[in-house]
Protein backbone atom coordinates (compact mmCIF):
# COMPACT_ATOMS: atom_id res chain seq x y z
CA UNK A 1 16.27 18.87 -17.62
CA UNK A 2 19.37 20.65 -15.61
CA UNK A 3 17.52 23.45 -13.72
CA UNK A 4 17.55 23.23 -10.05
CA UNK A 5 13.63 23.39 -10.02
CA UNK A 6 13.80 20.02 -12.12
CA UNK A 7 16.00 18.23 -9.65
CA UNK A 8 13.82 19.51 -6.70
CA UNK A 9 10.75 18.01 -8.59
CA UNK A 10 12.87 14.35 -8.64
CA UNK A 11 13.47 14.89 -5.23
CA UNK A 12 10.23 15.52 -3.85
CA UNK A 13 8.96 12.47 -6.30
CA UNK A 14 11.66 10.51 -4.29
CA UNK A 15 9.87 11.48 -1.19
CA UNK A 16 6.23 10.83 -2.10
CA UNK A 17 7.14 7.55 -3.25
CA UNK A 18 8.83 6.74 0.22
CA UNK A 19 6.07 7.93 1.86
CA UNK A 20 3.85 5.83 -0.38
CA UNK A 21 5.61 2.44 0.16
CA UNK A 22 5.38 3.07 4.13
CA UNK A 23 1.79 4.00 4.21
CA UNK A 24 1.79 0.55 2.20
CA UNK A 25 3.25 -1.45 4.72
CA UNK A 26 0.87 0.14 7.20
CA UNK A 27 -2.00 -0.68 5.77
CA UNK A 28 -0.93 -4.29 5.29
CA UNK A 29 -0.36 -4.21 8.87
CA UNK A 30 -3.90 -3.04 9.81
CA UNK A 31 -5.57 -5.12 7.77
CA UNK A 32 -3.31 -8.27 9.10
CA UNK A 33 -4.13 -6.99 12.74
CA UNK A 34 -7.95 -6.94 11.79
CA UNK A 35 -7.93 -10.36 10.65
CA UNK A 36 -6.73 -11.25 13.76
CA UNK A 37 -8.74 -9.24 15.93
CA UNK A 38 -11.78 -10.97 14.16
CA UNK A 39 -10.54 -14.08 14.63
CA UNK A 40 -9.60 -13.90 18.40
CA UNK A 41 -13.32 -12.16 18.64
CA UNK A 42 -15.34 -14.98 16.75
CA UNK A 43 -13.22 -17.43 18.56
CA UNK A 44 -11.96 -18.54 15.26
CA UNK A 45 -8.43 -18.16 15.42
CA UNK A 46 -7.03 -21.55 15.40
CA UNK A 47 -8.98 -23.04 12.44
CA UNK A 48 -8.07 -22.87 8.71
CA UNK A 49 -10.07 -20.64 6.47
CA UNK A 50 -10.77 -21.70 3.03
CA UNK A 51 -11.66 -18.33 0.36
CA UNK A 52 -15.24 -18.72 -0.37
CA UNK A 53 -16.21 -20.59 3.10
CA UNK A 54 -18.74 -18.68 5.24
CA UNK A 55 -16.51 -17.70 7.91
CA UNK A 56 -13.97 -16.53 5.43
CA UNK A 57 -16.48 -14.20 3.72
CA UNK A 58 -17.38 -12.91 7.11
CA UNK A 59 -13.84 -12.13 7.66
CA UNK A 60 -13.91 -9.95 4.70
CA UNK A 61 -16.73 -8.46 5.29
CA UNK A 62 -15.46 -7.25 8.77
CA UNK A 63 -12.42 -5.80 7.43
CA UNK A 64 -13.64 -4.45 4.30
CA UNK A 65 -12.83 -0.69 5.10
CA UNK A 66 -8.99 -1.84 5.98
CA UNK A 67 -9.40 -4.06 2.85
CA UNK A 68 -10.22 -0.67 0.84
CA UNK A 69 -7.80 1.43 2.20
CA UNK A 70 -4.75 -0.75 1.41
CA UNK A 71 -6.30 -0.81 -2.10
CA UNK A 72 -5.95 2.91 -2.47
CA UNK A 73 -2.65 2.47 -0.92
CA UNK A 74 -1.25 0.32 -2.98
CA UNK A 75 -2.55 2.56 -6.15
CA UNK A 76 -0.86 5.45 -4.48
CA UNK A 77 2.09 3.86 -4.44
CA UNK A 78 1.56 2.77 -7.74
CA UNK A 79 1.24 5.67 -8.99
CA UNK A 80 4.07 7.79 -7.30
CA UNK A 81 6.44 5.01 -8.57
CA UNK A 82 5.41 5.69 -11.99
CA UNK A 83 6.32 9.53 -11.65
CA UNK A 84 9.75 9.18 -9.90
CA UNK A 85 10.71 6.84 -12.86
CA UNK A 86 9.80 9.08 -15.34
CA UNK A 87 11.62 11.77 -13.52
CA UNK A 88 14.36 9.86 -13.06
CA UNK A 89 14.56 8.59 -16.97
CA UNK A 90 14.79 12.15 -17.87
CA UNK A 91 17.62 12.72 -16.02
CA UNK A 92 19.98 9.33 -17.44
CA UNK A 93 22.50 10.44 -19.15
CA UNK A 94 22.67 14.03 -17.47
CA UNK A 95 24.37 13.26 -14.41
């Protein structure tokens, strides 16, 4: 794997995978900003929540598309981390 084409492909893997992480940390950023936004709308924001509680389950039922979206996020970046490594592994030892 020495053709320029090969080195482009671990390049633009490089890329996708940056891209991936950031749209990451965005989503974790929505969904913390929904939580809040419930809780300052329910009037809720200065008690604990306890997973399983009613008010916690409404919570996640509120932000359940944010919820979703970080999951595919997170698989995306999942996955995109898997490809640049095994780009990268086929180029150890070339360089």
């Amino acid at each position: 794997m020495t053709k320029p084409q090969d080195l482009l492909a671990l390049a633009q893997a490089t890329l996708n995978y940056a891209q991936a992480v950031a749209h990451t940390q965005h989503c974790q950023e929505v969904l913390r900003s929904g939580y809040t936004a419930w809780r300052i709308a329910t009037g809720r924001q200065h008690i604990d929540l306890a997973p399983g509680d009613a008010n916690w389950q409404a919570m996640m039922t509120a932000t359940a598309g944010e919820y979703q979206r970080l999951r595919s996020a997170k698989g995306r970046q999942y996955r995109t981390h898997k490809k640049l490594l095994a780009l990268a592994q086929s180029w150890e030892g070339v360089l």
